[in-house]
C-alpha atoms as a PDB file:
ATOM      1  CA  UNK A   1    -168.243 -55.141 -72.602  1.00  0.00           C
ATOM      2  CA  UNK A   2    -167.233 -55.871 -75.948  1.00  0.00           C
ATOM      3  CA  UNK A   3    -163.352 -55.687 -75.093  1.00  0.00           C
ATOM      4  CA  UNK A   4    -164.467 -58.221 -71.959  1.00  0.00           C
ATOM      5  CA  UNK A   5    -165.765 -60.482 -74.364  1.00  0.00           C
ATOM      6  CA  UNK A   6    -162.981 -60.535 -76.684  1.00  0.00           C
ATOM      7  CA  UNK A   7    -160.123 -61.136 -74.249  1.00  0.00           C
ATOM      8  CA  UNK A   8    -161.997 -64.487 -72.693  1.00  0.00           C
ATOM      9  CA  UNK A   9    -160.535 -66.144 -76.051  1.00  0.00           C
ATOM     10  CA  UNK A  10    -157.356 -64.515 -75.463  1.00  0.00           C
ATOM     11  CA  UNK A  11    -157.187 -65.820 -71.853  1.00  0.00           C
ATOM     12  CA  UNK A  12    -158.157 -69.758 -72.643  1.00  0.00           C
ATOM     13  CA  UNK A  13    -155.372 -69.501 -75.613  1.00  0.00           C
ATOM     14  CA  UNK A  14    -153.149 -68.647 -72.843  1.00  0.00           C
ATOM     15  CA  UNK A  15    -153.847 -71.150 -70.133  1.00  0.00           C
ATOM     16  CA  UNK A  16    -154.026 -73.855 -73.341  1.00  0.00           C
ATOM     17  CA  UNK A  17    -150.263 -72.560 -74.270  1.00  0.00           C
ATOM     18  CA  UNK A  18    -149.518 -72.729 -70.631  1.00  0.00           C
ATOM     19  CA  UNK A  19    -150.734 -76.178 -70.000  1.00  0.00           C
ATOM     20  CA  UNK A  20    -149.446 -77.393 -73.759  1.00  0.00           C
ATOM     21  CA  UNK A  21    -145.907 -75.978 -72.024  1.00  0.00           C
ATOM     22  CA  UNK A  22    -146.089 -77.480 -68.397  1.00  0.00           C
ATOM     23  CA  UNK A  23    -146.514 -80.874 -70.560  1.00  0.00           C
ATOM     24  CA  UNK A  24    -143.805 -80.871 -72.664  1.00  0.00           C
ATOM     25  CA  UNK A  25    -141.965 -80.107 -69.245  1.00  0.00           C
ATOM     26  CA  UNK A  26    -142.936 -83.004 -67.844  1.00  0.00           C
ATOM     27  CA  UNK A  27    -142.539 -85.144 -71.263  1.00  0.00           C
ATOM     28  CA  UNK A  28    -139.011 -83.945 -70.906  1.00  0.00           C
ATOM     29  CA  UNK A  29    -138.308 -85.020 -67.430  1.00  0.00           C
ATOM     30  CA  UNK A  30    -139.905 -88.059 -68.115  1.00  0.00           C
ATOM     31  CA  UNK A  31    -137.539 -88.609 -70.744  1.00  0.00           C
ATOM     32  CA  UNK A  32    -134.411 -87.514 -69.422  1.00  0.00           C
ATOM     33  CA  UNK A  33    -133.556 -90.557 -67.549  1.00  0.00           C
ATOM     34  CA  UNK A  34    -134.288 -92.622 -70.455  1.00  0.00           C
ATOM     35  CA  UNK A  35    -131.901 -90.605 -72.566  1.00  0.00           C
ATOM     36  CA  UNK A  36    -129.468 -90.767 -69.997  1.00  0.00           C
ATOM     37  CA  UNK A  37    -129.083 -94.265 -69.980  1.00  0.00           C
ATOM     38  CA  UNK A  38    -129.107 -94.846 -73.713  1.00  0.00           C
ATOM     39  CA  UNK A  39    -126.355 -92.335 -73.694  1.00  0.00           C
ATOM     40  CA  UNK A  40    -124.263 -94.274 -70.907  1.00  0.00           C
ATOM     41  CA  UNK A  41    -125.030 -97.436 -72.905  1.00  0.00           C
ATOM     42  CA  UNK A  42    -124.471 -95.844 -76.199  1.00  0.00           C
ATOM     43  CA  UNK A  43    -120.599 -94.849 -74.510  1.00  0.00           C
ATOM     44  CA  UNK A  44    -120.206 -98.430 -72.998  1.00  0.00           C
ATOM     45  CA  UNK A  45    -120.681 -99.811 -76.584  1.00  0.00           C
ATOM     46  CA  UNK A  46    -118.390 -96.916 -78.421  1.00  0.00           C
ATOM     47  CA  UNK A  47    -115.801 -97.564 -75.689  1.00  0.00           C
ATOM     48  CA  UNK A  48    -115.926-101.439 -76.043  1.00  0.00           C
ATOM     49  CA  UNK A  49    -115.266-101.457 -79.574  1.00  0.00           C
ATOM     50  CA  UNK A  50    -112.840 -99.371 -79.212  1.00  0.00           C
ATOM     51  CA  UNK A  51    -111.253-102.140 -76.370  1.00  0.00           C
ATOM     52  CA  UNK A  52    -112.341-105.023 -78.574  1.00  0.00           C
ATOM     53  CA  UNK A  53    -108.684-105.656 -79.651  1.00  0.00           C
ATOM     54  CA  UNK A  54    -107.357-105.344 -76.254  1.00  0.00           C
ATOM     55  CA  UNK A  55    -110.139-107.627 -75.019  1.00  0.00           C
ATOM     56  CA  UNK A  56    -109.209-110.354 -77.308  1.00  0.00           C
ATOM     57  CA  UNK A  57    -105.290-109.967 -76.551  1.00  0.00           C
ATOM     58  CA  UNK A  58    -106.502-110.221 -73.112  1.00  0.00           C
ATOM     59  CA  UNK A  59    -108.670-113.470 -73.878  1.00  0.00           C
ATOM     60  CA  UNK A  60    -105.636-114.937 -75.276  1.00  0.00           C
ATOM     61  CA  UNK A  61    -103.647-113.862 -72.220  1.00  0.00           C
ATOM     62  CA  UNK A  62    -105.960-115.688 -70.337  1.00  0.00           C
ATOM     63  CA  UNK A  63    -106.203-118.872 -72.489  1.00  0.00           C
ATOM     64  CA  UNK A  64    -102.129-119.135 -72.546  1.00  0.00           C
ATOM     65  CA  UNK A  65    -101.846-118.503 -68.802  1.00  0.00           C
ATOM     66  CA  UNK A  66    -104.504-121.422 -68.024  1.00  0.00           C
ATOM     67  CA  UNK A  67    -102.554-123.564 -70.740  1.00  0.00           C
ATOM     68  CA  UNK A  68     -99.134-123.254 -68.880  1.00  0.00           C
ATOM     69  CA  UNK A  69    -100.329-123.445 -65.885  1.00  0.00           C
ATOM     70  CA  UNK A  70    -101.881-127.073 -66.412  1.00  0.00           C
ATOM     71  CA  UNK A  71     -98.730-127.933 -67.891  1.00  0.00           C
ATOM     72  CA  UNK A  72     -96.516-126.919 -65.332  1.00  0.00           C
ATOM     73  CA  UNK A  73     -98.985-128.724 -62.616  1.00  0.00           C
ATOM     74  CA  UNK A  74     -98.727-131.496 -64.676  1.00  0.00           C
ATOM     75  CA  UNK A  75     -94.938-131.521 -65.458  1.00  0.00           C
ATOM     76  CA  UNK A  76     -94.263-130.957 -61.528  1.00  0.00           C
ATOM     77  CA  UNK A  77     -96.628-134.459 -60.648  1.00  0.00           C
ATOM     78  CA  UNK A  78     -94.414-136.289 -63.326  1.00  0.00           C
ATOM     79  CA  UNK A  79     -91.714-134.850 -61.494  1.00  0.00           C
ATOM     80  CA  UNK A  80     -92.171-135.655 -58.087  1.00  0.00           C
ATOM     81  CA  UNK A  81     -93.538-139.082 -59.280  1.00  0.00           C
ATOM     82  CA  UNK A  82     -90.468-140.584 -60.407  1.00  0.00           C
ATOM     83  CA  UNK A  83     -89.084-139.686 -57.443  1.00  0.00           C
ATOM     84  CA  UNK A  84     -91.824-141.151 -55.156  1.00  0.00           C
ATOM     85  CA  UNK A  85     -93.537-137.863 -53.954  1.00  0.00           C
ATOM     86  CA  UNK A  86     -96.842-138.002 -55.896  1.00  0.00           C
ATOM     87  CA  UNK A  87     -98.183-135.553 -53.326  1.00  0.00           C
ATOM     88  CA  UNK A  88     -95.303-132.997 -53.033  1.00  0.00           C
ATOM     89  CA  UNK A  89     -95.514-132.582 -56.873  1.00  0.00           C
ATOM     90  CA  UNK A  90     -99.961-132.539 -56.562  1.00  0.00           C
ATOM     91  CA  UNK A  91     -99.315-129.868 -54.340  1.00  0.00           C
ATOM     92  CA  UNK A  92     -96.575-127.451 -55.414  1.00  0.00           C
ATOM     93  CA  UNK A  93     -98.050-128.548 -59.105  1.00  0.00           C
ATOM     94  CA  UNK A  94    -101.423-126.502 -57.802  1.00  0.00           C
ATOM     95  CA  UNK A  95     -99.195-123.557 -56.002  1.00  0.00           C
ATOM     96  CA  UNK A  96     -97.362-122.817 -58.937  1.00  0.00           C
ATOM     97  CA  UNK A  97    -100.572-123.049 -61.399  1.00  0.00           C
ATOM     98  CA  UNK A  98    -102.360-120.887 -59.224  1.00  0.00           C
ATOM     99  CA  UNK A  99     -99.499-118.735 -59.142  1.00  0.00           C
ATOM    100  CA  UNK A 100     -99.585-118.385 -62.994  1.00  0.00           C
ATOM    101  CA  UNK A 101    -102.996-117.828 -63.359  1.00  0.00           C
ATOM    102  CA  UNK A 102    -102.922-114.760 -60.764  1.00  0.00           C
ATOM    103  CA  UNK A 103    -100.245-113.667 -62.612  1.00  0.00           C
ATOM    104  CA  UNK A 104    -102.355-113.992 -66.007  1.00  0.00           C
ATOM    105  CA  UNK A 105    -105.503-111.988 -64.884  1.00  0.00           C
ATOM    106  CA  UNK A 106    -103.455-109.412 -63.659  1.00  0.00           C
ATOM    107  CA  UNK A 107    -101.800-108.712 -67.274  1.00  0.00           C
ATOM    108  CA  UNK A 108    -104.980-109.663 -68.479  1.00  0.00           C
ATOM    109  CA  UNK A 109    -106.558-106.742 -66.556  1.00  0.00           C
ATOM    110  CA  UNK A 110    -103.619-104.293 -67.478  1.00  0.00           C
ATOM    111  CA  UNK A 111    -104.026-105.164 -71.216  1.00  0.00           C
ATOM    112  CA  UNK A 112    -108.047-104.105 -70.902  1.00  0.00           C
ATOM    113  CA  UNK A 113    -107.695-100.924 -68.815  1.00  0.00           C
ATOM    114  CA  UNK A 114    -104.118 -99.705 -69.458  1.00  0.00           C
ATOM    115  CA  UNK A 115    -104.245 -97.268 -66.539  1.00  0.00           C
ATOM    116  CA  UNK A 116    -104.066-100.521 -63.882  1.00  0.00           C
ATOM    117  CA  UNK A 117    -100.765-101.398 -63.612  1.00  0.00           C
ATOM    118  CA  UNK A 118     -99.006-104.253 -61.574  1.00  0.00           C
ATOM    119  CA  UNK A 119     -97.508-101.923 -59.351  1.00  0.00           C
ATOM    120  CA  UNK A 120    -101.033-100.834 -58.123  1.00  0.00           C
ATOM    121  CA  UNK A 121    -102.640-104.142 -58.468  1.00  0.00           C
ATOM    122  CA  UNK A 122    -100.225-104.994 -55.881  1.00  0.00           C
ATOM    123  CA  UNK A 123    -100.567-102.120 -53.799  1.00  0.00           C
ATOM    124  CA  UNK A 124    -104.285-102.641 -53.452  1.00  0.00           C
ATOM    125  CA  UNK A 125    -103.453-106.024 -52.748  1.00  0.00           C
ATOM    126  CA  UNK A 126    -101.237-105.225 -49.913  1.00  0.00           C
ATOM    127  CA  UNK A 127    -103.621-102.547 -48.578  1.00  0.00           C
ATOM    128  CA  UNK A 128    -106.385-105.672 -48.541  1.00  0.00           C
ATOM    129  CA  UNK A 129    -103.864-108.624 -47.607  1.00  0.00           C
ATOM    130  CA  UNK A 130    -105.226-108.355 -44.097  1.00  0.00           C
ATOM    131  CA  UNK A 131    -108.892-109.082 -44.752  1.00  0.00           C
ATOM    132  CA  UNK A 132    -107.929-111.453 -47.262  1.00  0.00           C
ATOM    133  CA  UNK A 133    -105.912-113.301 -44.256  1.00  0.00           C
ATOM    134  CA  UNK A 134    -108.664-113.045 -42.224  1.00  0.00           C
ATOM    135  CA  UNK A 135    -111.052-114.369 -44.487  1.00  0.00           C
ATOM    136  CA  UNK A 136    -109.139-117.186 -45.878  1.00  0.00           C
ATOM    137  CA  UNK A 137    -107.485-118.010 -42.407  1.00  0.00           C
ATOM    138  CA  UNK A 138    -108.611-121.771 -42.232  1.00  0.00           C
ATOM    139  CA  UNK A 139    -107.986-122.218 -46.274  1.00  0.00           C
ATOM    140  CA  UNK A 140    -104.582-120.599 -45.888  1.00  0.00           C
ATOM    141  CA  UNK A 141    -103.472-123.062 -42.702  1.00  0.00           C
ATOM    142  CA  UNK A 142    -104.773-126.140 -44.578  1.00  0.00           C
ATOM    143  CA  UNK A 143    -102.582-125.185 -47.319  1.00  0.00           C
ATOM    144  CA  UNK A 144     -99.364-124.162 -45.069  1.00  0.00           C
ATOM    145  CA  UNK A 145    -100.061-127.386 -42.705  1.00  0.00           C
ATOM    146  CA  UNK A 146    -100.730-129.723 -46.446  1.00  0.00           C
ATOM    147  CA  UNK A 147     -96.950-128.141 -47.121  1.00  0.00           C
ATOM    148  CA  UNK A 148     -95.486-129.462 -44.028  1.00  0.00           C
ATOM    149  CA  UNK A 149     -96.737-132.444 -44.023  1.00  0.00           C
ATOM    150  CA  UNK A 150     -95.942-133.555 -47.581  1.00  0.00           C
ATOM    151  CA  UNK A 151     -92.321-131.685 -46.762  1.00  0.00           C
ATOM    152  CA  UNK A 152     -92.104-133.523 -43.771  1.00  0.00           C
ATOM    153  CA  UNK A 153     -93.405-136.579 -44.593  1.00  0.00           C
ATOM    154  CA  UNK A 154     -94.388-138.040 -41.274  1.00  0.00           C
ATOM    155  CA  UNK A 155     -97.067-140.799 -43.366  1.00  0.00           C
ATOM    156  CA  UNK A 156     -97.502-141.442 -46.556  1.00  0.00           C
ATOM    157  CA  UNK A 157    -100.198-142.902 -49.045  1.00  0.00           C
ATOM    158  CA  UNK A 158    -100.824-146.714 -47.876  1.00  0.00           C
ATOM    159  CA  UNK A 159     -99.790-145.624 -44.195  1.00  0.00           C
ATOM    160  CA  UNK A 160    -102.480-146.423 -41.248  1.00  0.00           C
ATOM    161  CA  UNK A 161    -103.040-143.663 -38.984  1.00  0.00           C
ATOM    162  CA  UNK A 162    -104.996-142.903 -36.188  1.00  0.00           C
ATOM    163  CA  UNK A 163    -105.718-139.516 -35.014  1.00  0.00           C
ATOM    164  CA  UNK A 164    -108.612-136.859 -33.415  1.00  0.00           C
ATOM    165  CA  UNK A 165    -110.582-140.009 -32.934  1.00  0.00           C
ATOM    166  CA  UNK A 166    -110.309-141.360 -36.982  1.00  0.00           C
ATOM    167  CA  UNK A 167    -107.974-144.258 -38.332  1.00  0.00           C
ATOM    168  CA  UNK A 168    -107.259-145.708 -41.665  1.00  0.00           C
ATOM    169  CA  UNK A 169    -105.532-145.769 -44.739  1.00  0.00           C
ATOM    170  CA  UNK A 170    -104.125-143.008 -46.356  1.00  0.00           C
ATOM    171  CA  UNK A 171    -105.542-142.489 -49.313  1.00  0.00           C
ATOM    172  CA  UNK A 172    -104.361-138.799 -50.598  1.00  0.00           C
ATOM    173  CA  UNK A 173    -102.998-135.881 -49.339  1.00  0.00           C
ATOM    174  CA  UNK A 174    -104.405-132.886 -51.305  1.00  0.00           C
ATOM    175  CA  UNK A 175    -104.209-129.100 -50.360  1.00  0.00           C
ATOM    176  CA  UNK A 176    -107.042-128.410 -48.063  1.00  0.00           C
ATOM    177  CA  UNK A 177    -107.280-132.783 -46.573  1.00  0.00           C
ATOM    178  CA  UNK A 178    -106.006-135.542 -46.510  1.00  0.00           C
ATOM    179  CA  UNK A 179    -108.479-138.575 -47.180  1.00  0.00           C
ATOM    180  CA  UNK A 180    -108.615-141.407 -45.297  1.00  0.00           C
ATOM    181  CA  UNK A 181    -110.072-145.017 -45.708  1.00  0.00           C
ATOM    182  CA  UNK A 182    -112.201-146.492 -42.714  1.00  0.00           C
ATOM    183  CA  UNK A 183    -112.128-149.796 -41.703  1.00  0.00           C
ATOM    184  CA  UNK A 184    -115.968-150.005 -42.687  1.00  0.00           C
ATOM    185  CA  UNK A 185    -114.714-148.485 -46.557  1.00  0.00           C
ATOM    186  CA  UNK A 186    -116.268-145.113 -45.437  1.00  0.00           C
ATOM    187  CA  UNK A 187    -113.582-142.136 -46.330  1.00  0.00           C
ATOM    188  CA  UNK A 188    -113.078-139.565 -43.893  1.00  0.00           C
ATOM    189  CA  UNK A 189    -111.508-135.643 -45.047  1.00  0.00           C
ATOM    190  CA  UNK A 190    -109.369-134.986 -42.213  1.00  0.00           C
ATOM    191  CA  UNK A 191    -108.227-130.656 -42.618  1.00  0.00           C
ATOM    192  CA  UNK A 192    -104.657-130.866 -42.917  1.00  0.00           C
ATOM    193  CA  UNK A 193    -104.062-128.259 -39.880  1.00  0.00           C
ATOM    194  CA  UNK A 194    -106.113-130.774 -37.027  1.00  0.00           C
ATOM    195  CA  UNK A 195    -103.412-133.551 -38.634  1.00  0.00           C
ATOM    196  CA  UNK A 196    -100.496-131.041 -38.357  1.00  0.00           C
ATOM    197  CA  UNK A 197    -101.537-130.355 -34.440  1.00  0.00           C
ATOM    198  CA  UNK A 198    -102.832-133.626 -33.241  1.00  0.00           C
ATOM    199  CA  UNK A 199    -100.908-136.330 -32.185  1.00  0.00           C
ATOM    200  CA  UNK A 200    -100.688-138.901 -34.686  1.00  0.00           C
ATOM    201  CA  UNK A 201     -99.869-142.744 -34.491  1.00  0.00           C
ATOM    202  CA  UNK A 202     -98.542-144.258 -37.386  1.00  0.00           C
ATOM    203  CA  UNK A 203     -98.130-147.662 -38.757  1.00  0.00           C
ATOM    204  CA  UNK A 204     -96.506-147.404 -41.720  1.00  0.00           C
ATOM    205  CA  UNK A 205     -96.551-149.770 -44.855  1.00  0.00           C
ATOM    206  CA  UNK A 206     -92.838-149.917 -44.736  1.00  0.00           C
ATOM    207  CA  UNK A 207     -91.903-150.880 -41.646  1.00  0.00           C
ATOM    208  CA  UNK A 208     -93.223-153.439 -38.934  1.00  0.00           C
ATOM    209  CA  UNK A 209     -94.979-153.514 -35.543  1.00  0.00           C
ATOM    210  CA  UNK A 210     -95.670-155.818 -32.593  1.00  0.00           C
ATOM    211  CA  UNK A 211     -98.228-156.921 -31.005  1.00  0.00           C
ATOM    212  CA  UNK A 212     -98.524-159.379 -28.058  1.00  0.00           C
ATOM    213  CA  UNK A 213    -101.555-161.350 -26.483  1.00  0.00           C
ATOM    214  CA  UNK A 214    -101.644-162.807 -23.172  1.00  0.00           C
ATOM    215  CA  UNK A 215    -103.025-166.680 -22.479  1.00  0.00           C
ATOM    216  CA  UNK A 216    -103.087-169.574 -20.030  1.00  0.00           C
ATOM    217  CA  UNK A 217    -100.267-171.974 -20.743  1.00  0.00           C
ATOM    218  CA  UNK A 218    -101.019-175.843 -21.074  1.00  0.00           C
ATOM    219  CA  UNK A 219    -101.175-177.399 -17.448  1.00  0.00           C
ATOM    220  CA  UNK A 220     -98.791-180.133 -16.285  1.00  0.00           C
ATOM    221  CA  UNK A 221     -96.484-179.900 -19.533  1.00  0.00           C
ATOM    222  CA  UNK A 222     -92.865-179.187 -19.810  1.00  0.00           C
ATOM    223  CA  UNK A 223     -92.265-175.529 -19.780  1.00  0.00           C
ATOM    224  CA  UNK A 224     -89.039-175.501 -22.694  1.00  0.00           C
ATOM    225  CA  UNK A 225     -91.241-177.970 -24.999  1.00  0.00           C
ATOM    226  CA  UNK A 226     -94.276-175.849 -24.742  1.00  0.00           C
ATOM    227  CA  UNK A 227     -92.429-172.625 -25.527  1.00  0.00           C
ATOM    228  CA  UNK A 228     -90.909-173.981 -28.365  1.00  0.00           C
ATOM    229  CA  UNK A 229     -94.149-175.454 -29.986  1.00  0.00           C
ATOM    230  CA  UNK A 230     -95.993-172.381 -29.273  1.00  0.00           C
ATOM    231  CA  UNK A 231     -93.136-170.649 -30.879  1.00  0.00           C
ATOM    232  CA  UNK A 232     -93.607-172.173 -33.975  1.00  0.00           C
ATOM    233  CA  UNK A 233     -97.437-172.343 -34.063  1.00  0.00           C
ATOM    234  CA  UNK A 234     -97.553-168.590 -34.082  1.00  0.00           C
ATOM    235  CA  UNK A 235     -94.749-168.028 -36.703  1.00  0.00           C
ATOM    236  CA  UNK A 236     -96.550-170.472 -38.908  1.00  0.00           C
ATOM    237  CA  UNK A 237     -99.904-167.859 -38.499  1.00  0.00           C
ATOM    238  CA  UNK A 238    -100.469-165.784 -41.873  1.00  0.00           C
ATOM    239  CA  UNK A 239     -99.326-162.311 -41.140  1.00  0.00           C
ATOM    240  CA  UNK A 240     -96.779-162.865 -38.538  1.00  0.00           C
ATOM    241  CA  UNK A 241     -93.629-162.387 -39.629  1.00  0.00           C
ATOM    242  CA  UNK A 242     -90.674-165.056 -38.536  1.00  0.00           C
ATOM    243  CA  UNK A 243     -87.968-162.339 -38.376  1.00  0.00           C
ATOM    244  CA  UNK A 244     -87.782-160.890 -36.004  1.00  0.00           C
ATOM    245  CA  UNK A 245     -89.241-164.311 -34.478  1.00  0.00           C
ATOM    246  CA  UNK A 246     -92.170-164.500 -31.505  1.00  0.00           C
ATOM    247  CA  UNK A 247     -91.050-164.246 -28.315  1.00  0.00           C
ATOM    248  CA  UNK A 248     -92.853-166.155 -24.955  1.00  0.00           C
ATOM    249  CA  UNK A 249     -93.044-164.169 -21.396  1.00  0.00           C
ATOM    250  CA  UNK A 250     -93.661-166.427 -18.564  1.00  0.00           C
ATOM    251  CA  UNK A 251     -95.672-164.214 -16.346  1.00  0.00           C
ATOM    252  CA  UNK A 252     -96.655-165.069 -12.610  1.00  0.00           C
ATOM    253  CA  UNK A 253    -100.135-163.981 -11.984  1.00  0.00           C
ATOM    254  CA  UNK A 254    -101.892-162.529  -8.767  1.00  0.00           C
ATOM    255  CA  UNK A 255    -103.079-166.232  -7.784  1.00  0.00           C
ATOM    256  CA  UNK A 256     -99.644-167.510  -8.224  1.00  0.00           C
ATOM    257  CA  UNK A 257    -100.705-169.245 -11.678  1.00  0.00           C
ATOM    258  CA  UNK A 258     -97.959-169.221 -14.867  1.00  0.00           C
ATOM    259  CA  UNK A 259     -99.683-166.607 -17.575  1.00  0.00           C
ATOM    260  CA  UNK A 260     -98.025-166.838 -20.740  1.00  0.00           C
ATOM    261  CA  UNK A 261     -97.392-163.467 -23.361  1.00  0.00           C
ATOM    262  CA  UNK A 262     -96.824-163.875 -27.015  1.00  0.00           C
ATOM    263  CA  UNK A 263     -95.304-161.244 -28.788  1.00  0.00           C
ATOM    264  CA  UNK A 264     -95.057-161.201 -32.865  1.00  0.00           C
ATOM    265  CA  UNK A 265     -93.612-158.947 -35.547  1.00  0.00           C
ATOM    266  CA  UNK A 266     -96.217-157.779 -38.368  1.00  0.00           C
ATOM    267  CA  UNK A 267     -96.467-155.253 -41.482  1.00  0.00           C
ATOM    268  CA  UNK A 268    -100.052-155.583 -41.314  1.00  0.00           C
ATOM    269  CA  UNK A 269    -102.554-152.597 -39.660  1.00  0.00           C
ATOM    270  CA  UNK A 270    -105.823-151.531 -38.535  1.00  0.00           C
ATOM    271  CA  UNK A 271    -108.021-154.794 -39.937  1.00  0.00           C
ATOM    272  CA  UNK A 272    -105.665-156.987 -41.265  1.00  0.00           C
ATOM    273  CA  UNK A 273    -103.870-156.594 -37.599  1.00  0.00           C
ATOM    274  CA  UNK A 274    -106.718-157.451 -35.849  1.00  0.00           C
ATOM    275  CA  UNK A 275    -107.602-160.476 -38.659  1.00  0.00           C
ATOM    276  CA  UNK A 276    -103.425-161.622 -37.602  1.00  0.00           C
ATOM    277  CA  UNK A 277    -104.798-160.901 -33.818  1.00  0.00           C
ATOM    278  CA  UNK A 278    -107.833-163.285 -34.224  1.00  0.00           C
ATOM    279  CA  UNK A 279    -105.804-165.932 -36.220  1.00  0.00           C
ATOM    280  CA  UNK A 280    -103.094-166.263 -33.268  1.00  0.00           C
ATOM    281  CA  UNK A 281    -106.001-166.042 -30.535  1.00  0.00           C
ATOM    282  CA  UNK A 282    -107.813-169.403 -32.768  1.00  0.00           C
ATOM    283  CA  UNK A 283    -103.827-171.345 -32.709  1.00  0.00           C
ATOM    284  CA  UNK A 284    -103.528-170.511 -29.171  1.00  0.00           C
ATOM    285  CA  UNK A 285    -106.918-171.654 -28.064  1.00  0.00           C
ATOM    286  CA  UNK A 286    -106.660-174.854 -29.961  1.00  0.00           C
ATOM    287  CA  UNK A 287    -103.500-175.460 -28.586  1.00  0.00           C
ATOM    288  CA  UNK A 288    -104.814-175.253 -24.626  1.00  0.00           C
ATOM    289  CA  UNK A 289    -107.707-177.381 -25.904  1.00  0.00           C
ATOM    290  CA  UNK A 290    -105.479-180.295 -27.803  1.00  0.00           C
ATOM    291  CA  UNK A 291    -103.128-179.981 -24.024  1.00  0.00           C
ATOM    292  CA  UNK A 292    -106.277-180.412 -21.741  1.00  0.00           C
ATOM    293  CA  UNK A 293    -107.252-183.468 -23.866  1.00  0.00           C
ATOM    294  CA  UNK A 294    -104.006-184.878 -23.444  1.00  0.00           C
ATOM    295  CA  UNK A 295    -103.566-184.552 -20.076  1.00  0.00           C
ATOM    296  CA  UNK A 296    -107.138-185.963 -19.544  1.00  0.00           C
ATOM    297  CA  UNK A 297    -105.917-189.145 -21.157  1.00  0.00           C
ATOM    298  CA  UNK A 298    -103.018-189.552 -19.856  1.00  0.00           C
ATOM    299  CA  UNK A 299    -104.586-189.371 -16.322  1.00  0.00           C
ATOM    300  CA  UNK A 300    -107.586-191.519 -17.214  1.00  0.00           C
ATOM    301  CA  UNK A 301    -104.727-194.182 -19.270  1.00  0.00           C
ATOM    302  CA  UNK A 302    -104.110-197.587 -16.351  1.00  0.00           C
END
């Protein structure tokens, strides 16, 4: 009995050790993924002061790269400006200073981790190329189609086109669009790829267009006189140009009546033509009008 009664101390000492011990095992795990992470962040910080003085060569990499390559966009507008392609030099200026700047973060990126090197920046480049393609497909043929068409030149800035149901002026033709001015001063972004595969009428700044209307000629007067006075009327109307000079059609209509068809020479387009349409519509109409009075007096006259 009296050994019994000793060893009941000895057994809660025990299960007090054991339960002191099954703590401190948990205290442990609790602790280990703390430690853990204050040792991975404890080797980030070690290994970025030891990169600190490639990090700031690569900085400066970085800051001369985007330097240059705003001075070599810049020198290639300046460029193309003098020689009258603002656009070609915009947008070869952003190729080439895109082209530098790729070309900077790469050394950038070999300078900070010295075990990437070009050659397998570019092999991982080639191995993605094909999602890159896919994802940028619509970026990459507004860029190719913006290169044909400032290569090609089929319109330029000031040029009036119409095309996939949009007209106006030509405003810019920048890498992805090519902005256009409304009629009603609203601009439109037209992708460069639906310009490169759509038809496209131009009127074009430099050059001139006809136009023609169709009207009643004056009744009862002499066919050569009236041609020559309507002739002149039209020339005189601001916009039309008098070289190439109007031309008159004599047209026989259906109920065997003489039709008469202007045609005119102008540099103007899309409102301005229609403001030169309206002008010659007003001359003609007060013409018939100032013929009808005449002939009314000279067959009311004794």
């Amino acid at each position: 009995m009296a050994c019994e009664g000793n060893s009941a101390p000895v057994r809660s000492f025990l299960q007090l050790g054991l339960t002191a011990s099954k703590f401190n095992l948990m205290y442990e795990t609790l602790l280990d993924p703390y430690r853990l992470i204050q040792a991975k962040l404890t080797g980030f910080a070690n290994q970025a002061v030891l990169l600190l003085p490639n990090i700031v060569a690569a900085l400066a990499m970085l800051l001369a790269a985007w330097a240059f390559s705003r001075w070599l966009r810049q020198r290639a507008i300046r460029f193309a400006s003098s020689r009258n392609r603002a656009d070609l030099g915009d947008l070869f200026g952003s190729i080439a200073a895109l082209a530098v700047m790729t070309a900077g973060i790469m050394i950038a990126a070999s300078i900070v981790f010295p075990g990437i090197t070009p050659g397998s920046l570019f092999a991982s480049l080639g191995i993605g190329s094909v999602a890159i393609g896919f994802a940028f497909r619509d970026i990459l043929q507004n860029l190719f189609a913006g290169v044909l068409i400032s290569v090609t030149r089929p319109f330029r800035r000031g040029d009036y086109i119409a095309t996939a149901g949009f007209e106006g002026i030509v405003e810019d033709i920048q890498n992805r669009a090519t902005l256009i001015r409304q009629a009603d001063n609203r601009l439109v972004l037209l992708p460069n790829s639906v310009l490169y595969v759509s038809p496209v009428v131009v009127d074009s700044s430099a050059t001139f267009t006809r136009d023609e209307m169709a009207f009643d000629l004056l009744p009862n007067a002499d066919p050569q006189t009236d041609e020559a006075e309507t002739i002149a009327a039209v020339a005189a109307v601001e916009g039309v140009l008098r070289k190439p000079a109007p031309r008159l059609l004599v047209e026989l209509s259906k109920g065997k009546e003489l039709k008469g068809r202007i045609r005119w020479f102008t540099r103007t387009a899309g409102a301005e033509k229609e403001y030169v349409r309206s002008r010659v519509a007003r001359v003609l109409s007060q013409r018939r009008l100032a013929g009808i009075h005449a002939a009314k007096r000279r067959t009311s006259a004794p």
